[in-house]
N, C-alpha and C. Protein backbone atom coordinates (compact mmCIF):
# COMPACT_ATOMS: atom_id res chain seq x y z
N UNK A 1 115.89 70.21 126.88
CA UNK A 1 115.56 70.59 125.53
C UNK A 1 114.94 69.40 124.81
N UNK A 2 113.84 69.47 123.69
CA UNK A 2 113.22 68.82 123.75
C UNK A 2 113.50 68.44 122.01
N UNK A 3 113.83 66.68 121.66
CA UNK A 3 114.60 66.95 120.67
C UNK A 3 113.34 68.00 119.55
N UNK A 4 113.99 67.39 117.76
CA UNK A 4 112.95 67.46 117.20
C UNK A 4 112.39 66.49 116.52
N UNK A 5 110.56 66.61 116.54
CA UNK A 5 109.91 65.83 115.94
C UNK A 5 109.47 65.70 114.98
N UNK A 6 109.13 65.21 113.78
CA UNK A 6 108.49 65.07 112.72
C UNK A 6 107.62 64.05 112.43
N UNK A 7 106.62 63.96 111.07
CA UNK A 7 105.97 63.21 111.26
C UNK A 7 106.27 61.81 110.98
N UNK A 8 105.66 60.82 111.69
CA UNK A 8 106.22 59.47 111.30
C UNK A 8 107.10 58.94 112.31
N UNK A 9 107.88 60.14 113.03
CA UNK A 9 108.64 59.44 113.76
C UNK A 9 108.06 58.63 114.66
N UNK A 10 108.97 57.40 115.33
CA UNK A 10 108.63 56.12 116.36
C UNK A 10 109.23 57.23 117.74
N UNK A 11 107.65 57.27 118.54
CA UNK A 11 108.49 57.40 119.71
C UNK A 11 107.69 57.04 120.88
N UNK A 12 108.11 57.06 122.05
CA UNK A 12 107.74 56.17 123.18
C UNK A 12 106.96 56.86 124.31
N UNK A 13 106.15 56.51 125.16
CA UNK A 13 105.51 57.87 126.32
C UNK A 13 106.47 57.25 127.79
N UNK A 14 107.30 58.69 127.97
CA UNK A 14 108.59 58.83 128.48
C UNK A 14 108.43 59.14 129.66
N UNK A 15 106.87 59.88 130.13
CA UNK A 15 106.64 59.93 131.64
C UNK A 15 104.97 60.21 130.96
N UNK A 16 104.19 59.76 132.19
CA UNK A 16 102.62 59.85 132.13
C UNK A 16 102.10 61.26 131.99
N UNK A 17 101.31 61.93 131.45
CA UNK A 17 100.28 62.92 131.40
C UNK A 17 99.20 62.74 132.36
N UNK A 18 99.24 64.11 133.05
CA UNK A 18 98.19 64.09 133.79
C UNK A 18 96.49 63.68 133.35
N UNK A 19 96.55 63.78 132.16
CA UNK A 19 95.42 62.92 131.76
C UNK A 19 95.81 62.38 130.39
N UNK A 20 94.86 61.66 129.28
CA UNK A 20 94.91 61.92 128.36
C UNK A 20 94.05 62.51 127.52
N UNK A 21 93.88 63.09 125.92
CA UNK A 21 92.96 63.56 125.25
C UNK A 21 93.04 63.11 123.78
N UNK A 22 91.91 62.35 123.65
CA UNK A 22 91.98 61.65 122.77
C UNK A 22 91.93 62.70 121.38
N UNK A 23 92.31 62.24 120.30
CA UNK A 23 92.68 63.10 118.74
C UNK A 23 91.41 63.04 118.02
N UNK A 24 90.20 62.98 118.53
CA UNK A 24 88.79 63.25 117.36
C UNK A 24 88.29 64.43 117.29
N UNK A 25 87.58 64.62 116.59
CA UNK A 25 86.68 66.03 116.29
C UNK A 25 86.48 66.29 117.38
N UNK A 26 85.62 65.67 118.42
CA UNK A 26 85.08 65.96 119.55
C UNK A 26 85.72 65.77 120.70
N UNK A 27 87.17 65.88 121.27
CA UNK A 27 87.96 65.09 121.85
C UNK A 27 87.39 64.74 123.27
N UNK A 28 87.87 63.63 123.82
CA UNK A 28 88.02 63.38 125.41
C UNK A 28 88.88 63.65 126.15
N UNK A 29 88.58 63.07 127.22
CA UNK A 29 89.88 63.64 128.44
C UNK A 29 89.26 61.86 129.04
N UNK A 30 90.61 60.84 128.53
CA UNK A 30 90.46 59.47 129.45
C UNK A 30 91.75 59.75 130.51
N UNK A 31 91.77 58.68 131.23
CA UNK A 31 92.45 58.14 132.34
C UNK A 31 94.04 58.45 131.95
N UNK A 32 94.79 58.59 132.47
CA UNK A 32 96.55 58.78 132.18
C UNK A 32 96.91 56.88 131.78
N UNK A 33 96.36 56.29 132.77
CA UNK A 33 96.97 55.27 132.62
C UNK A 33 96.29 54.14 131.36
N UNK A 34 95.55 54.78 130.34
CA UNK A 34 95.13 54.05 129.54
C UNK A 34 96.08 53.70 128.13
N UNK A 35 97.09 54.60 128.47
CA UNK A 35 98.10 53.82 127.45
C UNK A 35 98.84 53.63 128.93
N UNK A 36 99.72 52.26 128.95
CA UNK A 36 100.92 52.46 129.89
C UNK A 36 102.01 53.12 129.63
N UNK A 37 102.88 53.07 130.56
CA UNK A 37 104.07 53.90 130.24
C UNK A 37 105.12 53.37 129.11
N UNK A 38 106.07 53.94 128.49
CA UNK A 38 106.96 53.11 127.47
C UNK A 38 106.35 52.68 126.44
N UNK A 39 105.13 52.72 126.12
CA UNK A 39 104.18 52.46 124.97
C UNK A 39 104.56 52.85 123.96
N UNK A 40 104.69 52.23 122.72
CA UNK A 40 105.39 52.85 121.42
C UNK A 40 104.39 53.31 120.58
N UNK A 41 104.24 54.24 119.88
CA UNK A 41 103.72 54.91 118.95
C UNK A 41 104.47 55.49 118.12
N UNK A 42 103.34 56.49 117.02
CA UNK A 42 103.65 57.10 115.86
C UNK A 42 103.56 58.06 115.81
N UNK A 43 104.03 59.40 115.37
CA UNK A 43 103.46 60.54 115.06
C UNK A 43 102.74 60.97 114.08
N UNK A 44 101.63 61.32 113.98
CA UNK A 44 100.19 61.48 112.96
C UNK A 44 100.41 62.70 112.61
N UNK A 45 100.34 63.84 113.27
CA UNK A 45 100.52 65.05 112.95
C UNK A 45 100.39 66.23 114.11
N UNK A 46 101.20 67.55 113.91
CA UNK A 46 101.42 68.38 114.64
C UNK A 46 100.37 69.22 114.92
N UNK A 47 99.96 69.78 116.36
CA UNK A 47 99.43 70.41 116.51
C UNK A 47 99.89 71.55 116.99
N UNK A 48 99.21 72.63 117.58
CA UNK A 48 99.53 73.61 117.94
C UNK A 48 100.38 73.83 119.46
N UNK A 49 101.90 74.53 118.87
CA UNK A 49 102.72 74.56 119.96
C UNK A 49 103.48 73.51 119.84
N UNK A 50 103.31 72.53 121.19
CA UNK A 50 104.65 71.39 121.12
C UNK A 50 103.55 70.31 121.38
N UNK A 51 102.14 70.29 120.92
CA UNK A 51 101.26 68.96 120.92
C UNK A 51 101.52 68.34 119.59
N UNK A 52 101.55 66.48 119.94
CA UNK A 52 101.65 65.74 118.75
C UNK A 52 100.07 64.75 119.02
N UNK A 53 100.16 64.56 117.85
CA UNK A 53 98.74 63.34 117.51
C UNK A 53 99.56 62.51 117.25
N UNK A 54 99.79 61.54 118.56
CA UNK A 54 100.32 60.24 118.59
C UNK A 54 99.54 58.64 118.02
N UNK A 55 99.69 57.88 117.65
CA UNK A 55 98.90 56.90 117.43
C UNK A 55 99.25 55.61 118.28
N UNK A 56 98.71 55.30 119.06
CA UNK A 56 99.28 54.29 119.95
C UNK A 56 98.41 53.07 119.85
N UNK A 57 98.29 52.06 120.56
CA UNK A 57 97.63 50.88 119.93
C UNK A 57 96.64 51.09 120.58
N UNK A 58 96.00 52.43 121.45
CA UNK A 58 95.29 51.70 122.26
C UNK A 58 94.12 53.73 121.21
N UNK A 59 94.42 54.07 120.57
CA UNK A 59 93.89 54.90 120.02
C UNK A 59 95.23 56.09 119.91
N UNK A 60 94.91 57.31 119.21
CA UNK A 60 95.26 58.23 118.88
C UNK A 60 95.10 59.73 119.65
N UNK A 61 95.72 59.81 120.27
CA UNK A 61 95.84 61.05 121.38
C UNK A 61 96.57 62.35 121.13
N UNK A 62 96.41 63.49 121.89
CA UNK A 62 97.56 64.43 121.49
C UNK A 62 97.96 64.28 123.03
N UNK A 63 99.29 64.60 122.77
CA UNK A 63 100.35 64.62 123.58
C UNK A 63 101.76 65.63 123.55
N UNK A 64 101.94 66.16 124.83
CA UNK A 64 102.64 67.35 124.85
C UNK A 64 104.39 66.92 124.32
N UNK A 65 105.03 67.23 123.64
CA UNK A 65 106.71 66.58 123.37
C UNK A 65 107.01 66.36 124.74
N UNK A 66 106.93 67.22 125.67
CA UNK A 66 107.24 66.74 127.34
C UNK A 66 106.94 65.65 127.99
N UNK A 67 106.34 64.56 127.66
CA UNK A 67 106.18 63.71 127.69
C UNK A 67 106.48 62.35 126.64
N UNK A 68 107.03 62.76 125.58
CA UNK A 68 107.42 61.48 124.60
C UNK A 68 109.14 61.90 124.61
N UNK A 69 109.61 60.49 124.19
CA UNK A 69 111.18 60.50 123.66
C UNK A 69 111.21 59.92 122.41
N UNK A 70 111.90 60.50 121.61
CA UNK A 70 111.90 59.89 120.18
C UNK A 70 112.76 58.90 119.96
N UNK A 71 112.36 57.90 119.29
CA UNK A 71 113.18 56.59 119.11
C UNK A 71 114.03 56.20 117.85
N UNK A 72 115.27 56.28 117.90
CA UNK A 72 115.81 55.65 117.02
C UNK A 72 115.28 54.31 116.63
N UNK A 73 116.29 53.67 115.02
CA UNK A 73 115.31 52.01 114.78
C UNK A 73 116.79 51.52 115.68
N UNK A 74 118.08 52.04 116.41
CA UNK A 74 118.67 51.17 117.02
C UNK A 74 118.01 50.84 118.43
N UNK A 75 117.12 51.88 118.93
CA UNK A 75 116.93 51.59 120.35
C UNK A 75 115.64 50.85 120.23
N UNK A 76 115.07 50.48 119.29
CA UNK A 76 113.94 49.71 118.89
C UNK A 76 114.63 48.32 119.26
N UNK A 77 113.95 47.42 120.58
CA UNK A 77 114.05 46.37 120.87
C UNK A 77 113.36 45.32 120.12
N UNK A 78 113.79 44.54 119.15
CA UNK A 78 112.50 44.32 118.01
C UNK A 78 111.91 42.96 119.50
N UNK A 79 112.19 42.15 120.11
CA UNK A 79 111.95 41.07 120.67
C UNK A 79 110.63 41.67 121.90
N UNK A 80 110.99 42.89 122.10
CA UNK A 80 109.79 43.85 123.08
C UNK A 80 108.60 43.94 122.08
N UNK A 81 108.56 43.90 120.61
CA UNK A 81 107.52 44.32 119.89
C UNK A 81 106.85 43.22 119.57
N UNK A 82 105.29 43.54 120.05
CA UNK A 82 104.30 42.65 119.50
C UNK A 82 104.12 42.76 117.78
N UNK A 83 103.36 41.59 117.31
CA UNK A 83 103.20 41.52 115.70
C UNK A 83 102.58 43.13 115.63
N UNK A 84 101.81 43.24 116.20
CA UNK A 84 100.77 45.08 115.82
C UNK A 84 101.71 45.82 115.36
N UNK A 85 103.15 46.08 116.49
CA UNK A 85 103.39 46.94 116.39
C UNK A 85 104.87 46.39 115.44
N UNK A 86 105.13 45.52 115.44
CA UNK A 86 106.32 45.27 114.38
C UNK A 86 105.65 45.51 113.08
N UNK A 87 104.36 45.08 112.76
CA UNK A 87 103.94 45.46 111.54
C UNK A 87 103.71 46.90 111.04
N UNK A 88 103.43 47.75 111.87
CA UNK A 88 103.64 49.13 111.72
C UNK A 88 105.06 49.94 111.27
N UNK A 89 106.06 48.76 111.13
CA UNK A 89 107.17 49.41 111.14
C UNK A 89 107.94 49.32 109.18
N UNK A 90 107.65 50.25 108.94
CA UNK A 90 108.03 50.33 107.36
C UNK A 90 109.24 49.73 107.02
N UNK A 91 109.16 49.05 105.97
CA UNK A 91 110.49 48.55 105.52
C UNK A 91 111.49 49.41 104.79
N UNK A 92 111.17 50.86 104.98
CA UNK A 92 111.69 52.16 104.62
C UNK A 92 113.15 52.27 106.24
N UNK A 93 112.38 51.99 107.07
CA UNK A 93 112.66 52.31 108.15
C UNK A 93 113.52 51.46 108.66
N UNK A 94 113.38 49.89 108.37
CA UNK A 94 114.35 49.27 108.93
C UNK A 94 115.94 48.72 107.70
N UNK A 95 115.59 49.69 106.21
CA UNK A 95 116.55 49.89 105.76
C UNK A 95 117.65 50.48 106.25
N UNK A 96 116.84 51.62 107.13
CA UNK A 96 117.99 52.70 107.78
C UNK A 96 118.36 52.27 108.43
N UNK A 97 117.92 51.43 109.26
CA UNK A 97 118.45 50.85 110.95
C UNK A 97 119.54 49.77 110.88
């Protein structure tokens, strides 16, 4: 069961997609391995069904929930996070944590 998502949430790519598809008007279909695995991202917004518009550092993709796990700010390793992505992280967010 697949938890639930909303927008904003931090969450991670939990097993690879057989491809990816990038989130523009005109979308693509790149390589699976162009984000790596465990990659942290954002959620941008919902699409149709159980697709999310993830934002990852390496661009903005949709991606099936079957493939992401959502991250608490405890399982957030801050010492794993580069400046990019520590700066992405709201000071809303690490009130809660």
């Amino acid at each position: 069961m697949n938890p639930s998502f909303a927008i904003g949430d931090r969450v991670q790519l939990a097993q690879r997609p057989p491809y990816l598809k990038t989130a523009e008007p005109r979308p693509m279909l790149r390589p699976p391995d162009l984000v790596p695995l465990r990659a942290l991202g954002s959620l941008v917004e919902q699409r149709t069904g159980n697709t999310w518009v993830v934002r990852f550092d390496q661009g903005n993709f949709l991606v099936d929930t079957q493939y992401l796990e959502r991250l608490d700010m405890e399982q957030l390793d801050v010492k794993q996070l580069d400046v990019k992505q520590l700066s992405t992280i709201t000071s809303e967010e690490l009130s809660h944590g």
